[in-house]
N, C-alpha and C. Protein backbone atom coordinates (compact mmCIF):
# COMPACT_ATOMS: atom_id res chain seq x y z
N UNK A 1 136.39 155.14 98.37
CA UNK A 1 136.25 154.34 97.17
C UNK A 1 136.61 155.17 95.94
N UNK A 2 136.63 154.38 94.89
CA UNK A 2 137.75 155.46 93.88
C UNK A 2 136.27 156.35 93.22
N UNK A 3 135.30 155.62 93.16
CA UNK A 3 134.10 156.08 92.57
C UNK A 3 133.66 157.32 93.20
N UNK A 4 133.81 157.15 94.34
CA UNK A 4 133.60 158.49 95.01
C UNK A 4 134.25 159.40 94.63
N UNK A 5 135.40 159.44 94.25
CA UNK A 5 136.08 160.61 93.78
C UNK A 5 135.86 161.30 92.32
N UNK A 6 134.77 160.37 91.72
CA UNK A 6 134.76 161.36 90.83
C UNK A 6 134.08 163.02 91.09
N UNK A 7 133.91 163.68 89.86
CA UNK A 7 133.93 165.17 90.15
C UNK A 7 132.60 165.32 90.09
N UNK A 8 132.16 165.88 91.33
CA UNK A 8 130.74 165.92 91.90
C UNK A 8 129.92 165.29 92.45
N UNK A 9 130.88 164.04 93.19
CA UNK A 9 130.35 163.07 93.82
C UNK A 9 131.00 162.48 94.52
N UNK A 10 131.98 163.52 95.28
CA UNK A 10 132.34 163.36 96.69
C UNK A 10 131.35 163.47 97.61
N UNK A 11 130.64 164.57 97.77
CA UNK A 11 129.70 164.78 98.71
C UNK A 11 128.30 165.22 98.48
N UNK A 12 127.40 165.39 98.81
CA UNK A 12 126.05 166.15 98.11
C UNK A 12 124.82 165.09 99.14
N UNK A 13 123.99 165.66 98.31
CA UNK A 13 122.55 165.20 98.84
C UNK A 13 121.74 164.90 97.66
N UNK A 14 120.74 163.75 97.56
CA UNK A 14 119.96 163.82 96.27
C UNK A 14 118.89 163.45 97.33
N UNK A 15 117.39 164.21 96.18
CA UNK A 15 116.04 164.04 97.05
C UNK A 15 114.73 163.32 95.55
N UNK A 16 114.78 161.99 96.27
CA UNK A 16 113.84 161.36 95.31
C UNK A 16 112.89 161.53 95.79
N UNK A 17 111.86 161.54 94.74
CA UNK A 17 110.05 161.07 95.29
C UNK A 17 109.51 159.72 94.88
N UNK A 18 108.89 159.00 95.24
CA UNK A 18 108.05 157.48 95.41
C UNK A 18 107.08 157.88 95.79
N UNK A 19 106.62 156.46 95.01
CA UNK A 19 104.83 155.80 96.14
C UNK A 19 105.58 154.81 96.79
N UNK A 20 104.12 154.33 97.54
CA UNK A 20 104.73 153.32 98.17
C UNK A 20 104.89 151.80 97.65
N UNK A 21 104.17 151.64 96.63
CA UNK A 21 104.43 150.23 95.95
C UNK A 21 105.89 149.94 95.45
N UNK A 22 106.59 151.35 95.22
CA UNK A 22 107.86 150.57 94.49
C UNK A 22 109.30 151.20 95.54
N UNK A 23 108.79 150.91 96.67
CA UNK A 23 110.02 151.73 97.96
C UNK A 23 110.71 150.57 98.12
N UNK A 24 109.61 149.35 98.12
CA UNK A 24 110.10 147.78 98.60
C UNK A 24 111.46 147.35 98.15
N UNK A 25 111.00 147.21 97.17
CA UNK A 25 112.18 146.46 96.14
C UNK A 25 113.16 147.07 95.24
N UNK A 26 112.28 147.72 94.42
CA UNK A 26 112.86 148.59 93.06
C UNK A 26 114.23 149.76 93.54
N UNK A 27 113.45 150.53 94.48
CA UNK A 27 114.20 151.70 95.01
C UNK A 27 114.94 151.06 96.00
N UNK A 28 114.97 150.07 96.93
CA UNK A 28 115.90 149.88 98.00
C UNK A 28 117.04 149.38 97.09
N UNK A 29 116.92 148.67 96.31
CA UNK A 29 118.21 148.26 95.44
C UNK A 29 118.61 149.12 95.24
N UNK A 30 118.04 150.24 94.29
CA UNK A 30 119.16 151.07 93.66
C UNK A 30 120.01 152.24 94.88
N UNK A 31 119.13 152.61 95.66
CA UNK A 31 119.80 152.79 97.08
C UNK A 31 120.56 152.57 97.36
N UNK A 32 120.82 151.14 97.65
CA UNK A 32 122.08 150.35 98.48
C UNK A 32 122.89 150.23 97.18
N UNK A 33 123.00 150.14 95.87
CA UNK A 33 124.02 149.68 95.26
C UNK A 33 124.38 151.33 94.70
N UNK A 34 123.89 152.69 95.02
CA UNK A 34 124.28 153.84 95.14
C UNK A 34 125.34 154.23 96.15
N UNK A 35 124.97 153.84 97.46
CA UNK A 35 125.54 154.13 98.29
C UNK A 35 126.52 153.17 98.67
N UNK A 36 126.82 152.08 98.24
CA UNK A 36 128.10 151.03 98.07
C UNK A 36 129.20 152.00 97.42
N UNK A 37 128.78 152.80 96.29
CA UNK A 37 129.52 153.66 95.18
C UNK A 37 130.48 154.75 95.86
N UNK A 38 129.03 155.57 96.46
CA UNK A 38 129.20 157.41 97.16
C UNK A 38 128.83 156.89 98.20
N UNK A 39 129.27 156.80 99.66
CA UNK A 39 128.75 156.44 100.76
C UNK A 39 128.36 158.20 101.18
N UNK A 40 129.07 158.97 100.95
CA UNK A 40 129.10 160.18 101.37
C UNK A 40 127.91 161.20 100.94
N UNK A 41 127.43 160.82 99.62
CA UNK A 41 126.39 161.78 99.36
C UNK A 41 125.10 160.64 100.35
N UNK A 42 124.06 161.76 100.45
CA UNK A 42 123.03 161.80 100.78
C UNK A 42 121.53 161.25 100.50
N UNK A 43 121.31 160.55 100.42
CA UNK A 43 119.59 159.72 99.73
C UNK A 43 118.64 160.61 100.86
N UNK A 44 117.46 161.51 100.25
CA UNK A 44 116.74 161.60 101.54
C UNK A 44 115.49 161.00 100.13
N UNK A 45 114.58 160.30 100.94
CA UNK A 45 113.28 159.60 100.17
C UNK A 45 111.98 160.69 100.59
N UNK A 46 110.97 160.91 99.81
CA UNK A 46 110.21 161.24 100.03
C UNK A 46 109.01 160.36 99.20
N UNK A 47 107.81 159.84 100.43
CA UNK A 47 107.02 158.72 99.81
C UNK A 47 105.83 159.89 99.91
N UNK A 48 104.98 159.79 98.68
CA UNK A 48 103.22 160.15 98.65
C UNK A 48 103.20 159.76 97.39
N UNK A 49 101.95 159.97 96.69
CA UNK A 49 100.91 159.80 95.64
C UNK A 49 101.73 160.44 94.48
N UNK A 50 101.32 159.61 93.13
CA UNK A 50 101.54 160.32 91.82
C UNK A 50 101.44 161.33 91.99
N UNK A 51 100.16 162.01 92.31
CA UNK A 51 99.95 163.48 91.96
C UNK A 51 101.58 164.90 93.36
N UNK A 52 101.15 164.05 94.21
CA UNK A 52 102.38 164.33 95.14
C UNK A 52 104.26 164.47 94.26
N UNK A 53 103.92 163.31 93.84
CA UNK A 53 105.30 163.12 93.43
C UNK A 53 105.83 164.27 92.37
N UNK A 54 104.84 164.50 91.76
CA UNK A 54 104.83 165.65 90.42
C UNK A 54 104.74 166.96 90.98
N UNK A 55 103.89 167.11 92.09
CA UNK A 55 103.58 168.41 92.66
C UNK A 55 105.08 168.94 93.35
N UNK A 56 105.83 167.82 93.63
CA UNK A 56 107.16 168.43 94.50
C UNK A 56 108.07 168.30 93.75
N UNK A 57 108.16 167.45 92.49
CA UNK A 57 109.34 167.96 91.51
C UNK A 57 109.15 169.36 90.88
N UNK A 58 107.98 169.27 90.28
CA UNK A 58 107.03 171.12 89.87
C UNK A 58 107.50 171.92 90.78
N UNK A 59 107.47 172.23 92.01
CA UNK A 59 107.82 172.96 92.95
C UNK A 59 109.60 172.82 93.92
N UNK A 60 110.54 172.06 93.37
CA UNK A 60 111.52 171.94 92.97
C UNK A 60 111.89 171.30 94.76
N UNK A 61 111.22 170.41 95.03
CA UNK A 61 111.25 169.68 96.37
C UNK A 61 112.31 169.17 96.43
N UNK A 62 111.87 168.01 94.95
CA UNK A 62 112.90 167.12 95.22
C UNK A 62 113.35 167.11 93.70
N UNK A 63 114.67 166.07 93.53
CA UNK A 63 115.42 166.42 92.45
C UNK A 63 114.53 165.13 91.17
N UNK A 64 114.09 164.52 91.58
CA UNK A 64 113.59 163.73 90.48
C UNK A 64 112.40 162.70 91.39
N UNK A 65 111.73 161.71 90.61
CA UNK A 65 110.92 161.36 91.33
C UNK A 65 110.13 160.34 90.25
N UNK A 66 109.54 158.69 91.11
CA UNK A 66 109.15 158.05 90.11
C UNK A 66 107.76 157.74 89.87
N UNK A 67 107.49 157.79 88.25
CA UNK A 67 106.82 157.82 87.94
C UNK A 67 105.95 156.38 87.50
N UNK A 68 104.38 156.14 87.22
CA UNK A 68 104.03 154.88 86.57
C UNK A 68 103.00 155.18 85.55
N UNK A 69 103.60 154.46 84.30
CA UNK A 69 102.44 154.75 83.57
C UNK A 69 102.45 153.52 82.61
N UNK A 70 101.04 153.48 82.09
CA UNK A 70 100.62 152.09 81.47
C UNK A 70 101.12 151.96 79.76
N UNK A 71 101.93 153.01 79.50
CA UNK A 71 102.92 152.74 78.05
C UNK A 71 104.43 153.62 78.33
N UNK A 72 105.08 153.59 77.98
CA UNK A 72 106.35 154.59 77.60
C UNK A 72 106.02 155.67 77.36
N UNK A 73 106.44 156.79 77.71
CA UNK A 73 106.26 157.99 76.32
C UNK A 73 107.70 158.96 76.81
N UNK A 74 107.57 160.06 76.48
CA UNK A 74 109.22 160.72 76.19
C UNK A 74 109.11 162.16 77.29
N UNK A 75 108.51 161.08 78.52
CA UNK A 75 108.27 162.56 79.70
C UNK A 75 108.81 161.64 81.17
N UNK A 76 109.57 160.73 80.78
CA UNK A 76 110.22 159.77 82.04
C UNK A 76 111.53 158.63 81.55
N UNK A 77 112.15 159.02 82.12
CA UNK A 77 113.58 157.83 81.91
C UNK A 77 113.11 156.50 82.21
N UNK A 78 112.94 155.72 81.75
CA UNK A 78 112.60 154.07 81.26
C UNK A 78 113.77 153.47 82.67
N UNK A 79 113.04 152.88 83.00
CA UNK A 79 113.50 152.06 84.54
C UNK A 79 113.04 150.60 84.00
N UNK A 80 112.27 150.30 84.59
CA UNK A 80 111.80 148.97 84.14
C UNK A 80 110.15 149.06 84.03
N UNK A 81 109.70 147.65 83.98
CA UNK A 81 108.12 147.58 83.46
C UNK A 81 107.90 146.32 84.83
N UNK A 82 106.45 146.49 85.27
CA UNK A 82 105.87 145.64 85.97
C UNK A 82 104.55 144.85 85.61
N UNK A 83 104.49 143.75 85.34
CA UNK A 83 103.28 143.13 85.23
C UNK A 83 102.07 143.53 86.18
N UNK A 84 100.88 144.11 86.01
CA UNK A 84 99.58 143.92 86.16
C UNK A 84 99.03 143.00 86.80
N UNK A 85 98.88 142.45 87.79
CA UNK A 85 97.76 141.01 88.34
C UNK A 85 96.84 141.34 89.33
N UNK A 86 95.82 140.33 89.01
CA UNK A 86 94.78 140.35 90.11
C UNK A 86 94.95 139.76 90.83
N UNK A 87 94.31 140.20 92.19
CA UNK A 87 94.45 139.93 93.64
C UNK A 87 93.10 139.47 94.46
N UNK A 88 93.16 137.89 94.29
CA UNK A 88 91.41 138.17 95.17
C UNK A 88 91.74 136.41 96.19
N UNK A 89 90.53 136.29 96.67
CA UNK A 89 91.18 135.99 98.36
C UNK A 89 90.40 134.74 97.37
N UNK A 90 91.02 133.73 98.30
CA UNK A 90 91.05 131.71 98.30
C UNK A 90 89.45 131.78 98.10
N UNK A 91 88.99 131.02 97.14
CA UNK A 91 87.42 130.25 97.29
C UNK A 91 87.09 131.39 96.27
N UNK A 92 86.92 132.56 96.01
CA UNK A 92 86.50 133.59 95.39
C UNK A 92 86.49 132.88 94.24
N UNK A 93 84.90 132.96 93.32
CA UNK A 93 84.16 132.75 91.93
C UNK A 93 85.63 133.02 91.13
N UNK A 94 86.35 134.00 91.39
CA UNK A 94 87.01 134.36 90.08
C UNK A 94 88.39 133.32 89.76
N UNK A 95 88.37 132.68 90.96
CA UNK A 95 89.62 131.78 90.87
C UNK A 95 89.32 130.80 89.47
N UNK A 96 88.42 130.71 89.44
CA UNK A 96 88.39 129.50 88.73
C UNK A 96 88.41 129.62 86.74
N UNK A 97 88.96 131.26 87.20
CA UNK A 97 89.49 131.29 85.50
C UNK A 97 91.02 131.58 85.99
N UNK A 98 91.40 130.41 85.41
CA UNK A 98 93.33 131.33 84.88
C UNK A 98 93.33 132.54 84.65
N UNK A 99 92.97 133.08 84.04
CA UNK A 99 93.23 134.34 83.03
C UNK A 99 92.13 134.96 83.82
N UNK A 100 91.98 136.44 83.92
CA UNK A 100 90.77 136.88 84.84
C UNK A 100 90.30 138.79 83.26
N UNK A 101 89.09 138.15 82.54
CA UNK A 101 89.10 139.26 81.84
C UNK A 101 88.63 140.69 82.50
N UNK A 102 88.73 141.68 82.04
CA UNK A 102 88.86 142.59 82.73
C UNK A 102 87.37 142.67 83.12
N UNK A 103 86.46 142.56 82.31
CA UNK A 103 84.86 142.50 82.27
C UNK A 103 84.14 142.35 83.28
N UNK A 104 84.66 141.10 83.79
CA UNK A 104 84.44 139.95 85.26
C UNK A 104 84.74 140.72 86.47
N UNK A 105 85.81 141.75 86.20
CA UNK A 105 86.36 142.54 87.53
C UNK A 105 85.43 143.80 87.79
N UNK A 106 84.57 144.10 86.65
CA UNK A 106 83.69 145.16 86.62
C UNK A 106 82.76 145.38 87.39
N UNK A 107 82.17 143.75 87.83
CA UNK A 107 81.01 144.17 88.68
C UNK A 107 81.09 143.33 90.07
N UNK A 108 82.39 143.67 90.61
CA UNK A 108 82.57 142.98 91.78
C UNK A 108 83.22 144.22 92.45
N UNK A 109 83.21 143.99 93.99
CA UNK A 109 83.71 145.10 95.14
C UNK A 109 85.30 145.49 94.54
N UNK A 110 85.69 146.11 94.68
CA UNK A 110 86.83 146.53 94.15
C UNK A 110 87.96 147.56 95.04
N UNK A 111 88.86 146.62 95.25
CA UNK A 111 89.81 147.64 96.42
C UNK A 111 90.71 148.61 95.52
N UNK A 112 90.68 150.01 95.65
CA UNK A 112 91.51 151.17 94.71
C UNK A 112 92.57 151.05 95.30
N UNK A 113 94.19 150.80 95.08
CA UNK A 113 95.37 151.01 95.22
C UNK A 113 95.33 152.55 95.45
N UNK A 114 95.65 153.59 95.97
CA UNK A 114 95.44 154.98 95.87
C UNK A 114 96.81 155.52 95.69
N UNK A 115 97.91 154.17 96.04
CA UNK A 115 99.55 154.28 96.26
C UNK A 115 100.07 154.91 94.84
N UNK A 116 100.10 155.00 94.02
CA UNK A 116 100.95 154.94 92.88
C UNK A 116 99.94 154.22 91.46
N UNK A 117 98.65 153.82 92.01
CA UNK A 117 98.44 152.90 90.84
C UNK A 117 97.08 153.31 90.01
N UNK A 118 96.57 153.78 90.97
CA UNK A 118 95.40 154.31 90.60
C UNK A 118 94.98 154.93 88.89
N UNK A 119 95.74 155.55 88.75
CA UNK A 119 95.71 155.77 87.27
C UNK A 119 95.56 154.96 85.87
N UNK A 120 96.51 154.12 86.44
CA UNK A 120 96.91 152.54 85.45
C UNK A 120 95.53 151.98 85.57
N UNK A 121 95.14 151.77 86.70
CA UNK A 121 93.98 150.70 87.07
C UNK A 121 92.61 151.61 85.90
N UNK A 122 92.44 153.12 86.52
CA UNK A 122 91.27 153.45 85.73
C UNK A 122 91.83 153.20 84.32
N UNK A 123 92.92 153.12 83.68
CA UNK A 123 93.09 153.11 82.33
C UNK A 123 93.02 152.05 81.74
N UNK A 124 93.27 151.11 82.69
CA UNK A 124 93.18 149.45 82.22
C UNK A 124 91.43 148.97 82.15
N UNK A 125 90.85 149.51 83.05
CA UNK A 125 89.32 149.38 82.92
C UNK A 125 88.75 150.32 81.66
N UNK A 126 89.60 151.46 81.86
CA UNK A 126 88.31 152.37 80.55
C UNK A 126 88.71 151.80 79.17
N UNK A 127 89.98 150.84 78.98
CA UNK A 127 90.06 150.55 77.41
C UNK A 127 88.89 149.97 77.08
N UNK A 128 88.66 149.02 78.38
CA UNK A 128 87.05 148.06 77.61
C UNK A 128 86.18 148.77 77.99
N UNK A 129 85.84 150.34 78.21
CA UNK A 129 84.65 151.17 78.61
C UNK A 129 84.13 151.23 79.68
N UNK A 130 84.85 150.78 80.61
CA UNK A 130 84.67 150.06 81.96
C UNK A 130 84.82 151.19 82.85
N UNK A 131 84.34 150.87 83.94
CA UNK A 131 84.53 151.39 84.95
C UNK A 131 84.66 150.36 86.65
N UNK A 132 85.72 150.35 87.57
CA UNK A 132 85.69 150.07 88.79
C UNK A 132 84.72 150.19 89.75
N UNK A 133 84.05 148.79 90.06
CA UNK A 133 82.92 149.40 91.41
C UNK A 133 83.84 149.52 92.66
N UNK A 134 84.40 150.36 92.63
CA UNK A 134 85.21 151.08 94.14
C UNK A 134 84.49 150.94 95.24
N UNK A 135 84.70 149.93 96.39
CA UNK A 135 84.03 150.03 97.29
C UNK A 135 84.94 150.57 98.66
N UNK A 136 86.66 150.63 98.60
CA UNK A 136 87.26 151.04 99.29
C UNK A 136 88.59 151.70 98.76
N UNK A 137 88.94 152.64 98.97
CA UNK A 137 90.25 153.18 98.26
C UNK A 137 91.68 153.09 99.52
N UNK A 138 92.90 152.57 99.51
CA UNK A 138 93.91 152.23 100.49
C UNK A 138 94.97 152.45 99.74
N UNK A 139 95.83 153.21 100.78
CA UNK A 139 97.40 153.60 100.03
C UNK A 139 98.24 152.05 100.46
N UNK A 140 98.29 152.11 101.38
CA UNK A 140 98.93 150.41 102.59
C UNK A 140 98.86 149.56 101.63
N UNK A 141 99.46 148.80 101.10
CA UNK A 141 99.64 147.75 100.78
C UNK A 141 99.43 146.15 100.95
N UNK A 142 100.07 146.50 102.48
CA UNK A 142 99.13 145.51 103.91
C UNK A 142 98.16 145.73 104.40
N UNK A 143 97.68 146.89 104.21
CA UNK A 143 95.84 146.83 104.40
C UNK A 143 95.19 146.45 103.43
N UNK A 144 95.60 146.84 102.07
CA UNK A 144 95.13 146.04 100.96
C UNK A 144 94.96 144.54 100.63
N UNK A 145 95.88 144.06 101.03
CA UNK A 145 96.15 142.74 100.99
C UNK A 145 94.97 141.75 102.41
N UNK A 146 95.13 142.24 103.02
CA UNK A 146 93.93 141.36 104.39
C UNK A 146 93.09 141.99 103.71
N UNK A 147 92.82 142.83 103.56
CA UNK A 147 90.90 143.24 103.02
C UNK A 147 90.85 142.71 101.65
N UNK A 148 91.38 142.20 101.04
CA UNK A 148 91.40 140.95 100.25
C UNK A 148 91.28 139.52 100.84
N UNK A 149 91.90 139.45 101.65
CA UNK A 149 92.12 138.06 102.41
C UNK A 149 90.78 138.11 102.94
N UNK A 150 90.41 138.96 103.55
CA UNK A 150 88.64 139.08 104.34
C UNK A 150 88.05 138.58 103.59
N UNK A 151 88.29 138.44 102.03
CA UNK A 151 86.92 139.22 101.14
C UNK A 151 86.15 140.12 100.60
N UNK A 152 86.44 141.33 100.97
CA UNK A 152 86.02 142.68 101.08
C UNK A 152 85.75 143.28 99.77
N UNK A 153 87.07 142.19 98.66
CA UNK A 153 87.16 142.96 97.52
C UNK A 153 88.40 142.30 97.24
N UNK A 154 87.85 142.94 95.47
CA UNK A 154 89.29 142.17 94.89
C UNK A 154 89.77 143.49 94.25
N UNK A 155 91.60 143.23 93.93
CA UNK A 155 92.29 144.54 93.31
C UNK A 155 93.31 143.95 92.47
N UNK A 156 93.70 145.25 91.64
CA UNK A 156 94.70 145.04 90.84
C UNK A 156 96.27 145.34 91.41
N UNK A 157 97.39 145.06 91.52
CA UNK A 157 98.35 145.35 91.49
C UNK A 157 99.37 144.92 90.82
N UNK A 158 100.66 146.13 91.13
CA UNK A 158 102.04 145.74 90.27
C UNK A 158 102.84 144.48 91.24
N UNK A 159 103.55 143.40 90.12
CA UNK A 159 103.81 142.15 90.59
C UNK A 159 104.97 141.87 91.42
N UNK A 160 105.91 143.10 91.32
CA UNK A 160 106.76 143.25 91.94
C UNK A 160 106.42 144.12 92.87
N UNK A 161 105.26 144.85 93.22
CA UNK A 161 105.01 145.21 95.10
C UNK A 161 104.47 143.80 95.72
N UNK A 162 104.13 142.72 95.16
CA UNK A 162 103.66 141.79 96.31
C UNK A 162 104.92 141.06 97.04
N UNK A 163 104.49 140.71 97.94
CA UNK A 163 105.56 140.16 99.05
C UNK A 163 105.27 138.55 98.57
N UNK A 164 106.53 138.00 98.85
CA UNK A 164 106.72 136.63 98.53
C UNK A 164 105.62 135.29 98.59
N UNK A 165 105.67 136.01 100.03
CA UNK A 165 104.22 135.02 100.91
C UNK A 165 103.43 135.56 101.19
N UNK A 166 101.89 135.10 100.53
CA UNK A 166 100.38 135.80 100.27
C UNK A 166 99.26 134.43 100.95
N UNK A 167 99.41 134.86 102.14
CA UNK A 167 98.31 133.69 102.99
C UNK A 167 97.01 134.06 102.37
N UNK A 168 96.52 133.24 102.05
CA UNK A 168 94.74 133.26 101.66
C UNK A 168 94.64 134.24 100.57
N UNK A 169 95.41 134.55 99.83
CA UNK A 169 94.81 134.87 98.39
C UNK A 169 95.76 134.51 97.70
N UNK A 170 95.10 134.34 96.44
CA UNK A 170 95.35 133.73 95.01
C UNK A 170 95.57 134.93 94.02
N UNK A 171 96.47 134.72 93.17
CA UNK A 171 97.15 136.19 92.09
C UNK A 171 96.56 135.25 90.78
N UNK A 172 96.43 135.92 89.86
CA UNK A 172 95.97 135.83 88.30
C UNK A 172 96.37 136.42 87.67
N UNK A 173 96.76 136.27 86.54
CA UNK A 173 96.53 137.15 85.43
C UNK A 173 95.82 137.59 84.40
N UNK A 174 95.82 138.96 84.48
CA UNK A 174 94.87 139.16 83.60
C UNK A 174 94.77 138.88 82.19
N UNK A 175 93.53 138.37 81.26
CA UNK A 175 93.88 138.24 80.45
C UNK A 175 94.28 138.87 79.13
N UNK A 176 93.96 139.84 79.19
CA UNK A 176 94.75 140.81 78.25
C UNK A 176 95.92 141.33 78.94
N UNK A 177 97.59 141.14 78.69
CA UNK A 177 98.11 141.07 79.45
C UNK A 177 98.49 143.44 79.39
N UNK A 178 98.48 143.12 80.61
CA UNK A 178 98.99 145.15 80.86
C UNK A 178 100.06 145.38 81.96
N UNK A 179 101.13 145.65 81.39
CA UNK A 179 102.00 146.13 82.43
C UNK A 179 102.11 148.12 83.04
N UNK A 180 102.90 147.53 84.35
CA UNK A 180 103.22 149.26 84.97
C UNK A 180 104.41 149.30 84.24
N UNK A 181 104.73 150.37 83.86
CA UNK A 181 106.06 150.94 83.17
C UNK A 181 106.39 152.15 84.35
N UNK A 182 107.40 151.78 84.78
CA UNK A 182 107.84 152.32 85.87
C UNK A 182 109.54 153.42 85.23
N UNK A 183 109.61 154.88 85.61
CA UNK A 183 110.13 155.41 84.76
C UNK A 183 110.78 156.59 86.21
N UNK A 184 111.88 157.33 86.19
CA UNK A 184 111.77 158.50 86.74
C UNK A 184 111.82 159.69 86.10
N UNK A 185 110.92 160.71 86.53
CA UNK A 185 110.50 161.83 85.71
C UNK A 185 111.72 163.32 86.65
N UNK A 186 112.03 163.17 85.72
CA UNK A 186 112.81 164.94 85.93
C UNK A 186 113.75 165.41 84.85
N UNK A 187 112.46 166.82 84.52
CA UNK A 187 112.24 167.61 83.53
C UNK A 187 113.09 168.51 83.67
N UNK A 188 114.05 168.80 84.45
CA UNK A 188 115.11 169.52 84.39
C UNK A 188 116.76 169.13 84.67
N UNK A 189 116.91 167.95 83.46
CA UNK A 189 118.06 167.14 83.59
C UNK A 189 118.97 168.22 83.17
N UNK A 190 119.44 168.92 82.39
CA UNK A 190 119.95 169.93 82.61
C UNK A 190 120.76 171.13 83.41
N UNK A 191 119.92 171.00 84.47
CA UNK A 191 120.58 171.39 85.89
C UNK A 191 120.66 170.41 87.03
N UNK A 192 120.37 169.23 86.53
CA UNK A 192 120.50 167.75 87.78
C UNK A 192 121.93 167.65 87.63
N UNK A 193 122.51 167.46 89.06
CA UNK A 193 123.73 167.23 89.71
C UNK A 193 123.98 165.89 89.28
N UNK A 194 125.97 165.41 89.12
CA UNK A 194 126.51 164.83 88.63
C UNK A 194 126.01 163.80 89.71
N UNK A 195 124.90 163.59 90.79
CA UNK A 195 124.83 162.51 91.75
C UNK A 195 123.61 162.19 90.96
N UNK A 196 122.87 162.83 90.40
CA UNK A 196 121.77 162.26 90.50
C UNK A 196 121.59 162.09 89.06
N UNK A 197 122.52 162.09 88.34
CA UNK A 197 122.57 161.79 86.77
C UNK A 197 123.10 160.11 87.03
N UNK A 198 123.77 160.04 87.88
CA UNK A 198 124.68 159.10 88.37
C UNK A 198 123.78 157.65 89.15
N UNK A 199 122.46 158.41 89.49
CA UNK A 199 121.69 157.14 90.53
C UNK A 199 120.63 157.15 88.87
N UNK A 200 120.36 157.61 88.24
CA UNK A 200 119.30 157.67 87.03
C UNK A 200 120.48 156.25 86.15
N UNK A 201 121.28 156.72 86.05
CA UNK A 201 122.13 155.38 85.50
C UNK A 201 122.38 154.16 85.82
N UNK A 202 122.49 154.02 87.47
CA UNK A 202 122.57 152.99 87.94
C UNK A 202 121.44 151.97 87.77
N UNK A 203 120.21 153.01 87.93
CA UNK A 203 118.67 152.18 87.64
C UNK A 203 118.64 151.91 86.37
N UNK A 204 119.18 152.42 85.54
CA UNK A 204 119.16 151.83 84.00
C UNK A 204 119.66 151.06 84.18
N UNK A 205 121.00 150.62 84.82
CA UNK A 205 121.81 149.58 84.42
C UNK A 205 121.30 148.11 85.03
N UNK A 206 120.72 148.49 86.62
CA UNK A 206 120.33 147.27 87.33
C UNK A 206 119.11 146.94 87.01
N UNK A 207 118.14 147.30 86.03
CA UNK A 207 117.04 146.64 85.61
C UNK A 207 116.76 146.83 84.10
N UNK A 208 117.71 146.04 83.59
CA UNK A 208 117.56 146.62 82.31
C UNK A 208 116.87 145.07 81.37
């Protein structure tokens, strides 16, 4: 392809970091419409935790890696933003507000996202002084989701990790509305290869 030929992106390897909430959707796109481009360079993924994701760009694992945080600021390249919603199973008291204030979520069982979100969630509770009654913490997504469906507990997540079709639970929004700002962080663009300046662009361009 002619794209391939540009200079420094005939061949190579690039090494991202993720959680697992945004492998689904966000990152498989820019993936496949990377490698439509450069079939020849290399994607290797590496999935764990915020704190993971930072610990192996810090330690020069991988070449960049994405980040979530509940505003913008000038320590991550702007990708896109995800809406905030609650997650709680059919019949559950809370259905019966549209809007679900954060207050109401305070003193009910509470499933911790541990994937990527965890942070957002305590920050979205401590604006109103709040705190999460944590009764189970899950990286899985699909374990999250049936232990909702059980009952077990209700949680917050980003709107673009849920899957299309959600048997036995009901999504809300919250009413103060809070999005994930979803960004990739690497602090040494400077020495980042013409591939991976190159996939940082593409994600600008396909979710802009």
């Amino acid at each position: 392809m002619e794209a391939a030929s540009e200079k420094g992106l005939e061949i190579g390897t690039i090494r991202i970091g993720s959680f697992p909430n945004t492998t689904a959707r966000l990152l498989s796109k820019m993936i496949a419409t990377f490698k439509q481009l450069y079939p020849m360079i290399e994607v290797v993924l590496f999935v764990g935790t915020d704190h993971e994701v930072k610990e192996w760009i810090n330690n020069r694992v991988i070449d960049m890696g994405f980040i979530a945080k509940l505003c913008w600021d000038d320590t991550i390249i702007p990708i896109t933003r995800d809406r905030m919603v609650v997650v709680i199973s059919k019949g559950h008291p809370l259905t019966n507000y549209p809007a679900i204030p954060v207050q109401k979520l305070a003193g009910v069982p509470f499933i911790m996202p541990s994937g990527g979100c965890e942070l957002i969630i305590r920050e979205i509770f401590g604006q109103s002084d709040l705190t999460p009654t944590v009764h189970f913490e899950v990286m899985e997504l699909a374990t999250i989701l049936n232990m909702v469906q059980e009952g077990l507990g209700v949680t917050v997540l980003p709107q673009l990790a849920l899957p299309d079709v959600l048997p036995n639970v009901e999504i809300r929004e919250l009413k103060s509305a809070f999005w994930r700002h979803l960004g990739l962080y690497c602090p040494y663009m400077n020495e980042t290869s013409p591939a991976s300046k190159r996939f940082i662009s593409i994600g600008q361009s396909l979710f802009k």
